[in-house]
Every structure is written in C-alpha cells, then in structure tokens.
N, C-alpha and C. Protein backbone atom coordinates (compact mmCIF):
# COMPACT_ATOMS: atom_id res chain seq x y z
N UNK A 1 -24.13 -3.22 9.76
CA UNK A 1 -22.70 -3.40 9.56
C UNK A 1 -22.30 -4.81 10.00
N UNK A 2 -21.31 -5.15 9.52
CA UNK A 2 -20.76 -6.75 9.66
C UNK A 2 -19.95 -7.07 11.13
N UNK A 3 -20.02 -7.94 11.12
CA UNK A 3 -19.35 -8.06 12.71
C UNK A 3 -18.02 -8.09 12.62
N UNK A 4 -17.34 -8.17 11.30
CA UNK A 4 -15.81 -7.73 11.68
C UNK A 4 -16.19 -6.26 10.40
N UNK A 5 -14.77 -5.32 10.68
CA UNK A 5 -15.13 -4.16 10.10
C UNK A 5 -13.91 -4.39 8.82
N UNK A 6 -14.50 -3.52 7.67
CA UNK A 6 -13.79 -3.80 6.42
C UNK A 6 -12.93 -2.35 6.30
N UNK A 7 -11.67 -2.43 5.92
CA UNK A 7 -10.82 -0.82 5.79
C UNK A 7 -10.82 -0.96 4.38
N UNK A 8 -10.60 0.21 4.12
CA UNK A 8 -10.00 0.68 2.75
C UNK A 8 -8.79 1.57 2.91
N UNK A 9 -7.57 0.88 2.52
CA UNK A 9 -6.61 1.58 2.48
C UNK A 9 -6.13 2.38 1.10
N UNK A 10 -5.58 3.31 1.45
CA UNK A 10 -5.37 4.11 0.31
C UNK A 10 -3.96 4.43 0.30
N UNK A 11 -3.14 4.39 -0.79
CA UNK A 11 -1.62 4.17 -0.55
C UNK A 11 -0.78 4.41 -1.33
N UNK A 12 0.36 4.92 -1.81
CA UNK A 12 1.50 5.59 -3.16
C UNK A 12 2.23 3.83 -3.17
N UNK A 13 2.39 3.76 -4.62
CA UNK A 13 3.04 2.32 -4.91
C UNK A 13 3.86 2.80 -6.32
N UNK A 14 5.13 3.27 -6.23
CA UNK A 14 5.72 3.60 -7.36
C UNK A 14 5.24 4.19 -8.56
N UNK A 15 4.82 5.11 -7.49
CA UNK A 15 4.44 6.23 -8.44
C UNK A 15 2.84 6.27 -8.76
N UNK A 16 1.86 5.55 -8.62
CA UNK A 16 0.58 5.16 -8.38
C UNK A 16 -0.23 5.01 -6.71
N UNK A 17 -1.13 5.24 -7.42
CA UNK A 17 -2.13 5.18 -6.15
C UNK A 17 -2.95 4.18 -6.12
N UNK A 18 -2.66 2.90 -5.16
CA UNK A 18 -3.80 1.90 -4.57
C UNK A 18 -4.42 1.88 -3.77
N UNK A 19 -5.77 1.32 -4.06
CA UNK A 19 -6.82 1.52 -3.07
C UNK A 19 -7.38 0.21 -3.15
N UNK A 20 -7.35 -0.05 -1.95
CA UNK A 20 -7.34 -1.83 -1.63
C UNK A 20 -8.57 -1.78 -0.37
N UNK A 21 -8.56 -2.79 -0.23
CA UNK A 21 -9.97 -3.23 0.82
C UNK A 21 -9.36 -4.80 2.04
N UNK A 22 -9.53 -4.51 3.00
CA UNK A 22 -9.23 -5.66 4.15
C UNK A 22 -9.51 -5.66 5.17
N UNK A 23 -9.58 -6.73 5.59
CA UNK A 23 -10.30 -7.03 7.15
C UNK A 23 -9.57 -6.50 8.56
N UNK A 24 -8.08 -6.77 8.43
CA UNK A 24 -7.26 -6.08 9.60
C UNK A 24 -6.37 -5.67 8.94
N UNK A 25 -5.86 -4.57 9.86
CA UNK A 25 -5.25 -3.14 9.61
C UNK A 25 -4.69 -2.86 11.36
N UNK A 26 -3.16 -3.10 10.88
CA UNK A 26 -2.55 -2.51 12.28
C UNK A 26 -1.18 -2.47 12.17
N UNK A 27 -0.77 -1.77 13.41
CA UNK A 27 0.85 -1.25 13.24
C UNK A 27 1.65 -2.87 13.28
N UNK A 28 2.26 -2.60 12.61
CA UNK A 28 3.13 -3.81 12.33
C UNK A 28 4.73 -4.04 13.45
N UNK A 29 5.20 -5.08 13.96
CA UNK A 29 6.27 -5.08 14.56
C UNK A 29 7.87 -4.76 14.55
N UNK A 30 7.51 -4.77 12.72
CA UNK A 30 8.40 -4.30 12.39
C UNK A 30 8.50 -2.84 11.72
N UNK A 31 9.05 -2.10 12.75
CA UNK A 31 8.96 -0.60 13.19
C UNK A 31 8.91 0.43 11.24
N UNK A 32 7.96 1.17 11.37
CA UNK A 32 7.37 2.34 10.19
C UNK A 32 6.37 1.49 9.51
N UNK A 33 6.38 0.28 9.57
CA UNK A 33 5.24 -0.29 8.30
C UNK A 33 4.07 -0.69 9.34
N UNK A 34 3.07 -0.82 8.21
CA UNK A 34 1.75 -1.11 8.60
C UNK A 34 1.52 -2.55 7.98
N UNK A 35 0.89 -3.43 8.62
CA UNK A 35 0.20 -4.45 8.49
C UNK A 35 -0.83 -4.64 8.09
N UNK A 36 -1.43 -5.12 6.47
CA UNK A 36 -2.60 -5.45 6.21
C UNK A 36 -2.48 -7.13 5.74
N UNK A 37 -3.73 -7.45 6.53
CA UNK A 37 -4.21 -8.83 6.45
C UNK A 37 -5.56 -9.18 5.56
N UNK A 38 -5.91 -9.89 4.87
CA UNK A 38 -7.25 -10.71 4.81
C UNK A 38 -7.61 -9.59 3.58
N UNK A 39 -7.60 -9.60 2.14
CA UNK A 39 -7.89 -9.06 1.65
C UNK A 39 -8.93 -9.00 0.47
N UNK A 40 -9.87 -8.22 0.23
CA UNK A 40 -10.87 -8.11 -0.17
C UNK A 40 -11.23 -7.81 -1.47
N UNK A 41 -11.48 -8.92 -2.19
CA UNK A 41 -11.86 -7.54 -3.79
C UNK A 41 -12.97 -8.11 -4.22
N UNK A 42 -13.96 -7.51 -4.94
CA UNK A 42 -15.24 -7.77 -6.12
C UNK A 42 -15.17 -9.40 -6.68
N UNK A 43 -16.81 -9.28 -6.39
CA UNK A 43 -17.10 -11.03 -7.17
C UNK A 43 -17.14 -11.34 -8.03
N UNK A 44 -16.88 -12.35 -8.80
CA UNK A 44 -16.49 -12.59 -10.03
C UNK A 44 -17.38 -12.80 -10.77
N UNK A 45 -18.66 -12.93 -10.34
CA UNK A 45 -20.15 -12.64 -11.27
C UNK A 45 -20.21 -11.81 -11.97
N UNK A 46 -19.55 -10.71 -11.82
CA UNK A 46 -20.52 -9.72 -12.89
C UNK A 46 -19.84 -9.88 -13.74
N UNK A 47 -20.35 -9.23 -14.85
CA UNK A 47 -20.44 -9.63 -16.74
C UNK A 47 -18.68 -8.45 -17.32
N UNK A 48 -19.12 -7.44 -16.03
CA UNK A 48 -17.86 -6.47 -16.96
C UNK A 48 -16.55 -6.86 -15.56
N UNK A 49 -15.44 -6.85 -15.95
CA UNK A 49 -14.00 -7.25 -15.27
C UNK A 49 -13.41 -5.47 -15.67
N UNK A 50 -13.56 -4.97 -14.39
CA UNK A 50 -12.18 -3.81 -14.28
C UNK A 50 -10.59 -4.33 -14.09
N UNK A 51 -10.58 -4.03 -15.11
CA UNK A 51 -8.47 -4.21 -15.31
C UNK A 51 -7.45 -4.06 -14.38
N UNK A 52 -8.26 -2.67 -13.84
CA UNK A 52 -6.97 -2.12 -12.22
C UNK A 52 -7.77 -3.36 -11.17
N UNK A 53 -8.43 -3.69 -11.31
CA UNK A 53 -9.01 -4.66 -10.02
C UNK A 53 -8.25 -5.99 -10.26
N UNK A 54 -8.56 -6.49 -11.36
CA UNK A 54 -7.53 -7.70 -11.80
C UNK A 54 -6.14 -7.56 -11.16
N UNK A 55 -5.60 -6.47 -12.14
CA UNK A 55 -4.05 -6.74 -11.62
C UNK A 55 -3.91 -6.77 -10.06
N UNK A 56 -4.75 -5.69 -9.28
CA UNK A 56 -4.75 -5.70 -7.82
C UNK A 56 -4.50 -7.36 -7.15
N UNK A 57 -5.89 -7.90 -7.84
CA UNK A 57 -6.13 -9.31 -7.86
C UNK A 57 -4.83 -10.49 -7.24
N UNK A 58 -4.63 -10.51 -9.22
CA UNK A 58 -3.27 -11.16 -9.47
C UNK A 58 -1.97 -10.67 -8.40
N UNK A 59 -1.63 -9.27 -8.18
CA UNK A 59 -0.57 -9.03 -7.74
C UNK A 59 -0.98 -9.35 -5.86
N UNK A 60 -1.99 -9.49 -5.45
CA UNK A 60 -2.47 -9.98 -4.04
C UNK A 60 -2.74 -11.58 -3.34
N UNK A 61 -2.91 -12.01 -4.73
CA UNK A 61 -3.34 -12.94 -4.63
C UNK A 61 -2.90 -14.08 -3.16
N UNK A 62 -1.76 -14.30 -3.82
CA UNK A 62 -1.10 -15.43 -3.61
C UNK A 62 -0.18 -14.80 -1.66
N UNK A 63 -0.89 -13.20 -1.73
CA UNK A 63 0.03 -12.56 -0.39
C UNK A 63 -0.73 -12.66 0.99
N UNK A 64 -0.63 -13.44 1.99
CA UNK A 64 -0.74 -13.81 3.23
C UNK A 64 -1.47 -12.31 4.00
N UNK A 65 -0.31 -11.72 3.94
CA UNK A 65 0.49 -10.31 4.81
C UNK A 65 0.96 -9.56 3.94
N UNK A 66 0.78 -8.11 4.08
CA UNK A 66 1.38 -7.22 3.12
C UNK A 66 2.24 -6.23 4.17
N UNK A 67 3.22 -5.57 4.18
CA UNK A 67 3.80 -4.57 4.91
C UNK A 67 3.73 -3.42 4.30
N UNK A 68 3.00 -2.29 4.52
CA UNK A 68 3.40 -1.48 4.14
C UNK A 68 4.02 -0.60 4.53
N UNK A 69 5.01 0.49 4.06
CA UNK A 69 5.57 1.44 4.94
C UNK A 69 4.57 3.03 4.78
N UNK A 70 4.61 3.07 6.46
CA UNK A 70 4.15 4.48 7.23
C UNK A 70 3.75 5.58 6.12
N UNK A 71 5.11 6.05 5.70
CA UNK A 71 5.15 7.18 5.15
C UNK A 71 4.66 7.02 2.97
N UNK A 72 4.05 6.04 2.96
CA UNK A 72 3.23 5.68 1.73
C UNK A 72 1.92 5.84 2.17
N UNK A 73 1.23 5.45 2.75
CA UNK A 73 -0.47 5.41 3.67
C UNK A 73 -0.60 6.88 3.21
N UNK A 74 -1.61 7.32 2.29
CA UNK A 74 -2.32 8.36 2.49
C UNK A 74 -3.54 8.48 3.18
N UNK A 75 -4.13 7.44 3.66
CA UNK A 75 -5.88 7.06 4.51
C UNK A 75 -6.15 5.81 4.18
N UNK A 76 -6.81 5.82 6.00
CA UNK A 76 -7.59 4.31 6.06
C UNK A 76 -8.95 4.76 6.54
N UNK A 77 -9.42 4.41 5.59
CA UNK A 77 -11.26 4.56 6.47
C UNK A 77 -11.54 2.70 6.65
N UNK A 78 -12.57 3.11 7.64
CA UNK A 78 -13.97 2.10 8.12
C UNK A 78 -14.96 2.31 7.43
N UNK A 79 -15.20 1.30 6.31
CA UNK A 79 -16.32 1.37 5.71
C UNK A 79 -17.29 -0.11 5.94
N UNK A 80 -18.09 0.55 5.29
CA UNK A 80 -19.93 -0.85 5.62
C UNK A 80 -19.54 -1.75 4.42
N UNK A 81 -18.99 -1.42 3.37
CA UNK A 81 -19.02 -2.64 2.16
C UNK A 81 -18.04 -2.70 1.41
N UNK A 82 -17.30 -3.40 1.18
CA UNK A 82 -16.08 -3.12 -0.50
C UNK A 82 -16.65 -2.54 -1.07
N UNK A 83 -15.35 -1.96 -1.37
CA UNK A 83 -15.79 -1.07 -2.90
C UNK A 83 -15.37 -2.03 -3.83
N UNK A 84 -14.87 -1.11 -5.50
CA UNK A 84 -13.87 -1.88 -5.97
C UNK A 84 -12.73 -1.28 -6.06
N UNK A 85 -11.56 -2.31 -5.83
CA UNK A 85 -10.25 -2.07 -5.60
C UNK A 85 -9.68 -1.30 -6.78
N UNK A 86 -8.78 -0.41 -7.01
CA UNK A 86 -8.39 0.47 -8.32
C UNK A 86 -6.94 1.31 -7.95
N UNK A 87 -6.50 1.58 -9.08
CA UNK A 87 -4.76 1.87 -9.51
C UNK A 87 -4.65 2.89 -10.46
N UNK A 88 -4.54 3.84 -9.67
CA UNK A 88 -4.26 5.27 -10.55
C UNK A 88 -3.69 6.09 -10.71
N UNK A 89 -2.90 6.81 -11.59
CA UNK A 89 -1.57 7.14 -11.65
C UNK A 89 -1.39 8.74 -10.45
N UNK A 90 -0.77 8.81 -10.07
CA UNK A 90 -0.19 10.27 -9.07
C UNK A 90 0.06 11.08 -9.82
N UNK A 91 -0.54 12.07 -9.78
CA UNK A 91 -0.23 13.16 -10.76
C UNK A 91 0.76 14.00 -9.81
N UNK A 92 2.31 14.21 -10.76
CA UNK A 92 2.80 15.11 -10.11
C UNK A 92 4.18 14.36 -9.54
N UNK A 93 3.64 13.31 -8.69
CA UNK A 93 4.75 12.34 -8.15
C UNK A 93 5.83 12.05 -9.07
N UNK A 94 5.54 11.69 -10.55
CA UNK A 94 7.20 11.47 -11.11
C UNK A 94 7.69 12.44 -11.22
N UNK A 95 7.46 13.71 -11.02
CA UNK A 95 8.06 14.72 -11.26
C UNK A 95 9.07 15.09 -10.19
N UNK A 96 8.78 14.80 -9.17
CA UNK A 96 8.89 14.74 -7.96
C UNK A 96 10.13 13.61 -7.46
N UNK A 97 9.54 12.44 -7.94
CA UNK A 97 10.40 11.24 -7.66
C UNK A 97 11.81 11.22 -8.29
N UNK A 98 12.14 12.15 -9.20
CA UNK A 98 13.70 11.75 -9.83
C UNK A 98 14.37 13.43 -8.74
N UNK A 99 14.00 13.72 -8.09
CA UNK A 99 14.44 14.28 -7.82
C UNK A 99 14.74 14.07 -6.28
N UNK A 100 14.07 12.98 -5.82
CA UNK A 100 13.86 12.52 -4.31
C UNK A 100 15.73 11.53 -4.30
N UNK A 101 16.15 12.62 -2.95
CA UNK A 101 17.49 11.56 -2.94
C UNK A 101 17.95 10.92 -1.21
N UNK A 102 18.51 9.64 -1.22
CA UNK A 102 18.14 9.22 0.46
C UNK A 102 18.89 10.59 1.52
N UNK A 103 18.68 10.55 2.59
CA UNK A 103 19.22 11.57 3.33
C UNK A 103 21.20 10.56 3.72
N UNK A 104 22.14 11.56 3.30
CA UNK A 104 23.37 11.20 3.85
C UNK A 104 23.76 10.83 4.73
N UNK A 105 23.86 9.39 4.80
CA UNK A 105 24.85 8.90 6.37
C UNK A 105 26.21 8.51 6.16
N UNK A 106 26.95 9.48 7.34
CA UNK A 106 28.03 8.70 7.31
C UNK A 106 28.59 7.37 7.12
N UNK A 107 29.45 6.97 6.17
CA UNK A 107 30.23 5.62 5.81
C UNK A 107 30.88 5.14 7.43
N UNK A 108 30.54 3.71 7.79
CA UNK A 108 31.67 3.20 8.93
C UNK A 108 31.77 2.22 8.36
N UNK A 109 33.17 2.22 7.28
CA UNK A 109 33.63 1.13 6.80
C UNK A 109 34.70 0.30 8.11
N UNK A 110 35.33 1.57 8.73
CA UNK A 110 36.14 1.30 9.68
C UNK A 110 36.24 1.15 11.40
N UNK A 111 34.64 1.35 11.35
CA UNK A 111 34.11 1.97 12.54
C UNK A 111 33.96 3.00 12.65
N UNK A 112 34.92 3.78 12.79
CA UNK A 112 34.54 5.48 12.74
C UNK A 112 33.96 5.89 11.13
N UNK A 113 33.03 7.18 11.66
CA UNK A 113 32.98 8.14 10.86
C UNK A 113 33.53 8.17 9.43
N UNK A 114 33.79 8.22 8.76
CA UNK A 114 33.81 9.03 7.35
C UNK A 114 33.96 10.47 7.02
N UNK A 115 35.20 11.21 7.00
CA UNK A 115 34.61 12.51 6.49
C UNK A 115 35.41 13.11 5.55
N UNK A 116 34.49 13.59 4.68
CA UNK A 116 34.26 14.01 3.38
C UNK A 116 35.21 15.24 3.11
C-alpha cells in the first residue's frame, strides 16, 4: 500500500450517483459538509476513454477543494488503488425528488415570528 491512503467516495449529485477517488477526506469547517482534496482519476494511456470518467474529469478539473454536504455521502472506503471514476443514474431518486419539500421556518421579516 502507498504511503498516503487513496478514498473512494461515493455520493448522490442531482439525482446521480458519483464515485470519485482522492487523497484526503475530512470533516470540513464549515459545519454538515465534507472536504475532499487532491483528486484522482485514470491515465490517459489507454486506447478506450470512459465518458462518465471524462465528464468527472472535465467537471473536477480545474476544483482545488470540493465541499460536499453530509447528508449526500453514501460511503467512503480505503482502498490500495484507483479505480475508475463513474456516474450513474439513482434509480428511484427522481421519483422521490419532486416530492422532497424544505422543512418550514418561520418568516422574521419583523423580528418576530410569523404566524400563519
């Protein structure tokens, strides 16, 4: 095994499931999200290019730091090697998602309360 350790995070992204690869993995300061750093994908040698790895790619590229929030994280393992990174649809979740609504907080337009 390598002397720093590689995660694979696994994670809901609008309605899809990513599974990404990186070097650090930790609670972030800014409170529910998680922090992934240093990120990992497949060498550009080989002859065939997976599509969900690309876009992973492209859409990582250029990102330092990623935040993610808590309650998206479905698993992080410790693994010995990258895999390859991939994007696959949630079965079930849109069904789900038009029906997801935020929890009600009271309005303080005025300071106080709001009531309905």
């Amino acid at each position: 095994m390598s002397s720093e350790p590689i995660y694979r995070i696994t994670f809901f992204n609008q309605g899809q499931v990513y599974e990404i690869y990186a070097r650090h993995v930790f609670q972030s300061d800014l409170w529910g999200f998680l922090e992934v750093e240093e990120f990992i994908f497949g060498e550009r040698s080989q002859m065939i290019v997976d599509p969900a790895e690309e876009k992973l790619k492209n859409e990582f590229s250029a990102i330092k730091r990623s935040f993610i929030p808590m309650q998206s994280i479905v698993r992080i393992d410790e693994v010995e090697k990258e895999g390859t990174c991939k994007i696959t649809e949630a079965s079930g979740v849109s069904d789900v998602a038009g029906n997801v609504r935020p929890f009600p907080f009271p309005s303080m337009a005025s300071g106080k309360p709001v009531k309905d």
